[in-house]
Protein backbone atom coordinates (compact mmCIF):
# COMPACT_ATOMS: atom_id res chain seq x y z
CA UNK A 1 -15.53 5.64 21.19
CA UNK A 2 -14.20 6.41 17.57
CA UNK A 3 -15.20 4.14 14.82
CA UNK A 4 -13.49 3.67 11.74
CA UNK A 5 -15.92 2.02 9.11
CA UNK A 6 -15.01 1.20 5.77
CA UNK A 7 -17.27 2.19 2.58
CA UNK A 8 -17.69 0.13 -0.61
CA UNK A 9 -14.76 1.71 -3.16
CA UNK A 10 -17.46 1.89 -5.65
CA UNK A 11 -20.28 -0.76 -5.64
CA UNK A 12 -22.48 -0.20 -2.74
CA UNK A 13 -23.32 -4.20 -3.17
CA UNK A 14 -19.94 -3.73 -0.96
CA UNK A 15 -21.20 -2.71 2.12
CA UNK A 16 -21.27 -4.88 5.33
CA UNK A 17 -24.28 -5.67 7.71
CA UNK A 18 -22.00 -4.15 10.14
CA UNK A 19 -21.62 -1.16 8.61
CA UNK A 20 -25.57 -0.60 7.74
CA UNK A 21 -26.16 -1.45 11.15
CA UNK A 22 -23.65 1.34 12.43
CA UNK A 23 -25.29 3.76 10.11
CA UNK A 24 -28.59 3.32 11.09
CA UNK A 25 -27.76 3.78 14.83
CA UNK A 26 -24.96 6.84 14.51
CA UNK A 27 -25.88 9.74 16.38
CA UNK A 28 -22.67 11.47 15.00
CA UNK A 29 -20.08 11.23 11.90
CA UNK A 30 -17.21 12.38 11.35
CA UNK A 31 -17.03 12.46 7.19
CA UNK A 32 -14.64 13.43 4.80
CA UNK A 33 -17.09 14.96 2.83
CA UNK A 34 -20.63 15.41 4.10
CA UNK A 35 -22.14 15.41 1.23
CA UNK A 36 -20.49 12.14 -0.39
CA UNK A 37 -21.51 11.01 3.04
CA UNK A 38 -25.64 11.52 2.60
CA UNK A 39 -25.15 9.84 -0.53
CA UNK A 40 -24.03 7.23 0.85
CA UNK A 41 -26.67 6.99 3.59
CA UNK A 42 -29.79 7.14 1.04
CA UNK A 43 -27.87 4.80 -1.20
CA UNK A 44 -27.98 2.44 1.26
CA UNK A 45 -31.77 3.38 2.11
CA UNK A 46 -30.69 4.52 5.57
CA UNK A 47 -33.45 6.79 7.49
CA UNK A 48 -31.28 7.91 9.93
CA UNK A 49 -29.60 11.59 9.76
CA UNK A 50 -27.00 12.02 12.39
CA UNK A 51 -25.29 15.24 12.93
CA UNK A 52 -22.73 15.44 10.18
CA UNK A 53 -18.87 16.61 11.26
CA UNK A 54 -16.50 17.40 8.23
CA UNK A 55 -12.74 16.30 8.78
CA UNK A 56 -10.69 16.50 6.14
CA UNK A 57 -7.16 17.17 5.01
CA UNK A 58 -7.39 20.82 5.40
CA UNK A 59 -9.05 20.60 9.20
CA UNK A 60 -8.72 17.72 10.67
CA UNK A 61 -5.15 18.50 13.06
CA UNK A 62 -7.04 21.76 14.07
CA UNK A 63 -10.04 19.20 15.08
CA UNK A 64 -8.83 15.86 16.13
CA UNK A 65 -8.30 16.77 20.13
CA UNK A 66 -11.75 18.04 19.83
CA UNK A 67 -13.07 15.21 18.36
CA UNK A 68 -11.17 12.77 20.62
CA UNK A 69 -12.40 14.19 23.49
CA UNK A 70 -15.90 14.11 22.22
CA UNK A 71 -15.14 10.46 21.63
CA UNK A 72 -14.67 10.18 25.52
CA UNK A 73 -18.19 9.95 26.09
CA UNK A 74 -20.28 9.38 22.65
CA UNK A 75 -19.51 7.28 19.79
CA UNK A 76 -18.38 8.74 17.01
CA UNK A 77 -18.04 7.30 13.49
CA UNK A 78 -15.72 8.31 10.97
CA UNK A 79 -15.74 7.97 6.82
CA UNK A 80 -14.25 8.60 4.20
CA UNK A 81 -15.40 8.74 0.51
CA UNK A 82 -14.01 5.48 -0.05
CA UNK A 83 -12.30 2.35 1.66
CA UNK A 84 -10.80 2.74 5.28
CA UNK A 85 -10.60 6.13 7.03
CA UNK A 86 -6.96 7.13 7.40
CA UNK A 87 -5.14 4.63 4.33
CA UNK A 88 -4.55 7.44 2.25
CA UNK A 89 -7.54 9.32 3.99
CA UNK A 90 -8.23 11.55 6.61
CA UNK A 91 -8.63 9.82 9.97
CA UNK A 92 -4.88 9.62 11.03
CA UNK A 93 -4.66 12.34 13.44
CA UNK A 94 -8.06 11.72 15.25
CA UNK A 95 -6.42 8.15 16.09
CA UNK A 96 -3.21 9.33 17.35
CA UNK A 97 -4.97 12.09 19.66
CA UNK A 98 -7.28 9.81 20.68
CA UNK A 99 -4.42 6.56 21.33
CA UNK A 100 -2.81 9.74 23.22
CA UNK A 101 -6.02 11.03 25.32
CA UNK A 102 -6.77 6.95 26.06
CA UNK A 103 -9.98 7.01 24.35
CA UNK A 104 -11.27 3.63 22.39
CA UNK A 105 -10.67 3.37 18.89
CA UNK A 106 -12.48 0.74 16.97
CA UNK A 107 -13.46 -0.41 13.56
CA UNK A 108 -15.85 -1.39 10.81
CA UNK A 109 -13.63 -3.58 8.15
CA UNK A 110 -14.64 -3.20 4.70
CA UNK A 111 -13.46 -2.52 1.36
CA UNK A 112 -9.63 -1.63 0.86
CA UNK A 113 -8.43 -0.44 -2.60
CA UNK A 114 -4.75 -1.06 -2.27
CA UNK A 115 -5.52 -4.66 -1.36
CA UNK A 116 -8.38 -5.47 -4.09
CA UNK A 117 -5.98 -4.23 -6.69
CA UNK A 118 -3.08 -6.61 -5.35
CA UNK A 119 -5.61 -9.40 -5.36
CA UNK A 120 -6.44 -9.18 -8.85
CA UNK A 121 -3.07 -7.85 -10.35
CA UNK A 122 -1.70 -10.88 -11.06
CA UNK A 123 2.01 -10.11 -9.32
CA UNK A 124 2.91 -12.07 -6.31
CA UNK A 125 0.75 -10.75 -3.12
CA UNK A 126 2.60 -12.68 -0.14
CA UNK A 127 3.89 -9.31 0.88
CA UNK A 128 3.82 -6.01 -0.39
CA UNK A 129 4.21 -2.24 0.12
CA UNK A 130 1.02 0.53 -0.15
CA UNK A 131 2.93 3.66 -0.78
CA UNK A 132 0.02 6.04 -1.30
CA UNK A 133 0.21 8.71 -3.81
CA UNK A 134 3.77 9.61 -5.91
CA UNK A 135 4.66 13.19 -5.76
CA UNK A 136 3.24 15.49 -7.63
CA UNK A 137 6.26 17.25 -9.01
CA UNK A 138 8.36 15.52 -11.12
CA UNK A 139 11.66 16.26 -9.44
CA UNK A 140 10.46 14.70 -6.13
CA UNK A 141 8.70 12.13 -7.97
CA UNK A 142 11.90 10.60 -9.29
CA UNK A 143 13.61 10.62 -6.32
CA UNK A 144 10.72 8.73 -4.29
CA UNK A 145 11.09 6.30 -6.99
CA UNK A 146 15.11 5.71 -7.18
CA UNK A 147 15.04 5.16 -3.41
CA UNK A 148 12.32 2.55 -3.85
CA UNK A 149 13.89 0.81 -7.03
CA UNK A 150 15.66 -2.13 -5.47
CA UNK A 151 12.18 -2.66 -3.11
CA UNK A 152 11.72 -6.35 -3.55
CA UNK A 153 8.48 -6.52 -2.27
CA UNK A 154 5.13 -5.24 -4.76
CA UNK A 155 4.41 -1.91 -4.54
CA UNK A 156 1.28 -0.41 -4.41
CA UNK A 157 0.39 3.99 -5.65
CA UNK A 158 -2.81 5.49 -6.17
CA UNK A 159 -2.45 7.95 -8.89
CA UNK A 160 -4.47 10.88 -10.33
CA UNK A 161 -5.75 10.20 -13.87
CA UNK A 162 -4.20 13.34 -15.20
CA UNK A 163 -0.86 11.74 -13.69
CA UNK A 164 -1.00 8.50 -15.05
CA UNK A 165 1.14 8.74 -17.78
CA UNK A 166 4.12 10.82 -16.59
CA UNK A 167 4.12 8.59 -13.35
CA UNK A 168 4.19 5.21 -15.22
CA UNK A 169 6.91 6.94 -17.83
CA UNK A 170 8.85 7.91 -14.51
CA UNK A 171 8.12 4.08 -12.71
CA UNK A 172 9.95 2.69 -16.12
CA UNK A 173 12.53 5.24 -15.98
CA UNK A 174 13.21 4.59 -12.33
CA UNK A 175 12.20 0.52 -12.65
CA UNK A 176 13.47 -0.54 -16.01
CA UNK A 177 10.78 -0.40 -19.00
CA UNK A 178 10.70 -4.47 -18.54
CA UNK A 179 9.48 -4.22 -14.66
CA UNK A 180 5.96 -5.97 -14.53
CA UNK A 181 3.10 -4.08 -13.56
CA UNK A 182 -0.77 -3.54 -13.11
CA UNK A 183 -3.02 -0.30 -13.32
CA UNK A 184 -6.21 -1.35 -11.77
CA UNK A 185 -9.44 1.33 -12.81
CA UNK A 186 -12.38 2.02 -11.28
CA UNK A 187 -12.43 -1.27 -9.22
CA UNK A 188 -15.51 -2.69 -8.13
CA UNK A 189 -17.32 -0.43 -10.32
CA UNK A 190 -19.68 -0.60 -13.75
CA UNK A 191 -16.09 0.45 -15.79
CA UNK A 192 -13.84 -1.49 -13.99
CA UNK A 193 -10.92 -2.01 -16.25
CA UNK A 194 -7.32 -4.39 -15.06
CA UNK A 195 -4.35 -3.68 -17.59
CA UNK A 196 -1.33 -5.71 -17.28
CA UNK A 197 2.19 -5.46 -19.00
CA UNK A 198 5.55 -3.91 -18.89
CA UNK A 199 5.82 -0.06 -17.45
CA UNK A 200 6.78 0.92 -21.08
CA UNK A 201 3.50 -0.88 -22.51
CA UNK A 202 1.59 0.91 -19.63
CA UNK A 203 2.74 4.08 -19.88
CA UNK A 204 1.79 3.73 -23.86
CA UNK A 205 -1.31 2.99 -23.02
CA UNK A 206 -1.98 5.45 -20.30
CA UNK A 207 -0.61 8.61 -22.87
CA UNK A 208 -3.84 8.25 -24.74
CA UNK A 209 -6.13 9.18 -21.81
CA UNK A 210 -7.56 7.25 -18.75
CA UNK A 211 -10.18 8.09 -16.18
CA UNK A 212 -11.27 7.25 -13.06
CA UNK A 213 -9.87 6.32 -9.67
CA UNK A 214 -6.48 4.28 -10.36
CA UNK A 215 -4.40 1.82 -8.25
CA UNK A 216 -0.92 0.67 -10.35
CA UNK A 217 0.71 -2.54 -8.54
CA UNK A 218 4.40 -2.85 -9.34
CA UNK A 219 6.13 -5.87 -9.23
CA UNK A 220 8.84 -6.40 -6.65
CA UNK A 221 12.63 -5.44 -7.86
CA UNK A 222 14.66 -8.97 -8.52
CA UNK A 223 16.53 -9.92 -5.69
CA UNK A 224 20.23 -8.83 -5.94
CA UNK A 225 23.00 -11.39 -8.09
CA UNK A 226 24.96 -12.59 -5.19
CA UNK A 227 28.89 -12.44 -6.30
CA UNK A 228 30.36 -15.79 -6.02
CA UNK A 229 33.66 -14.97 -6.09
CA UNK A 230 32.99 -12.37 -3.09
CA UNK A 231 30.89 -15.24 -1.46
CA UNK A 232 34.09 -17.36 -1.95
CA UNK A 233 36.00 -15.36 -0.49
CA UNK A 234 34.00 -14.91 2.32
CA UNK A 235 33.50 -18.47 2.93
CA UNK A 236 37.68 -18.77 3.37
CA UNK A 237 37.97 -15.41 5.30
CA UNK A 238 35.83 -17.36 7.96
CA UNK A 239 37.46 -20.64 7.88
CA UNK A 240 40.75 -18.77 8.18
CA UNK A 241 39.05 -17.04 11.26
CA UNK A 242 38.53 -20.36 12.78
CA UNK A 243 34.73 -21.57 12.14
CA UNK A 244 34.08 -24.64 10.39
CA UNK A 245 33.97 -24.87 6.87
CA UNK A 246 30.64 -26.19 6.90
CA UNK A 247 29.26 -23.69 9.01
CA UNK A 248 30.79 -20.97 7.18
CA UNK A 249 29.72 -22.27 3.58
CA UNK A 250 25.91 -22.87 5.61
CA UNK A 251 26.37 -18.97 6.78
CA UNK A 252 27.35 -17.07 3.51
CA UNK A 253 24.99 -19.17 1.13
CA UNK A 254 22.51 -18.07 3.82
CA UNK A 255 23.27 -14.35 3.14
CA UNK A 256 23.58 -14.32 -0.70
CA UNK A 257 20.99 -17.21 -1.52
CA UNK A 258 24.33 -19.32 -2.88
CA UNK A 259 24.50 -23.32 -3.06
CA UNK A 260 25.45 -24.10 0.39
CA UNK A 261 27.11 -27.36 -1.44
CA UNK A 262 28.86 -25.44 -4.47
CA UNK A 263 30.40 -22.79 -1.58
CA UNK A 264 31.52 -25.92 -0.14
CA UNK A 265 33.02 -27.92 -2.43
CA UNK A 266 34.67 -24.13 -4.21
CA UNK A 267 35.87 -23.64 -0.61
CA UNK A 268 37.64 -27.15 -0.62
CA UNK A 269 39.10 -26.60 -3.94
CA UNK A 270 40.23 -23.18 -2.68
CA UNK A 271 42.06 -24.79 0.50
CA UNK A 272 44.23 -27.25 -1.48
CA UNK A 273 45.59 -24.61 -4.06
CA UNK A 274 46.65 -22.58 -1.71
């Protein structure tokens, strides 16, 4: 069986009973980094030393249908430095070749950055989007960004420290400067730091220097200005097509968030003009 446990983002105060109890008893782990990963173990005052595996970005599509198939018959539990193995982490591949060679996959919740920065952002968290880290080159970057402009829904990045700045100038280029947002700092931690404002405030703030591991939460792009004229016409072009005014006022206001009533009653109007 593979086991995906979570590990406290920062402040090992984090971590679950669950997951001391599946360290204690781990023959074998799969870490990111093995030597974040014995940290972690005598941070927690854990005795146990299992044999130590390192999977990472560079190795682990060379090692997953190993692993998996070692998975057949032992447990095997897989970490990452932080948070929840493959969410921005290694682990991805081991799942898939494991969902692929029928072996059990499992988990250890815990800590998740994405989420604790959405939680304490301050922008609406009823749905959202975790789109991992922006591209490094600046070319790319923007067009990530224009194709996510019009996203409705928060948005979630993790970003590099050294990449702060340019990424928040690009996110009000791309955005508008007005577009509220959040970078979230070394969360959970001694430092931990939440500052709120526009992109252009951010990304004034963020030219001066920042470190540690960052989360920025973007606010959702306003939903579209329906056209009432279009919707108008609309409204008449199904009429004309047969369907009841009321349903077809009911339909279009519906689609473009409209006054059901005002479609109605401009519909009416409409009719005895023409």
């Amino acid at each position: 069986m593979i086991i995906l446990a979570a590990t406290p983002i920062g402040n090992l105060g984090d971590a679950s009973a669950r997951l001391r109890e599946t360290l204690e008893t781990a023959s074998t782990v799969a870490a990111e980094d093995t030597r974040v990963a014995q940290r972690l173990f005598a941070g927690l005052g854990i005795a146990n030393r299992p044999k130590l595996i390192a999977l990472h970005e560079h190795n682990e599509r060379q090692k997953a249908a190993e692993l998996a198939e070692f998975a057949r018959d032992a447990d095997l539990v897989v970490l990452t430095d932080a948070g929840m193995p493959t969410v921005s982490d290694p682990g991805f591949p081991l799942v898939s070749a494991a969902v692929d060679a029928g072996v059990e996959v499992t988990v250890v919740p815990g800590p998740s950055a994405p989420v604790t920065a959405l939680a304490v952002s301050g922008l609406p968290s009823d749905r959202f989007a975790f789109e991992g880290f922006l591209p490094r080159k600046a070319g790319d970057r923007a067009r990530r960004l224009a194709g996510l402009a019009a996203d409705e829904r928060p948005l979630i990045f993790f970003e590099a420290p050294s990449r702060l700045a340019a990424s928040l100038a690009d996110l009000a280029t791309a955005f508008g400067a007005d577009r509220r947002a959040a970078v979230c700092r070394e969360l959970t931690k001694l430092h931990e730091e939440v500052r709120r404002g526009t992109l252009a405030e951010l990304a004034e703030w963020a030219a001066g220097g920042v470190r540690g591991e960052i989360c920025i939460v973007v606010h959702g792009a306003p939903p579209p200005v329906a056209d009432a004229d279009a919707a108008l016409g609309r409204v008449l072009e199904l009429v004309d097509g047969g369907e009841r005014l009321k349903d077809a006022a009911a339909r279009v206001a519906g689609d473009t968030g409209l006054s059901r009533r005002e479609l109605y009653e401009a519909a009416l109007a409409a009719r005895r003009e023409r």
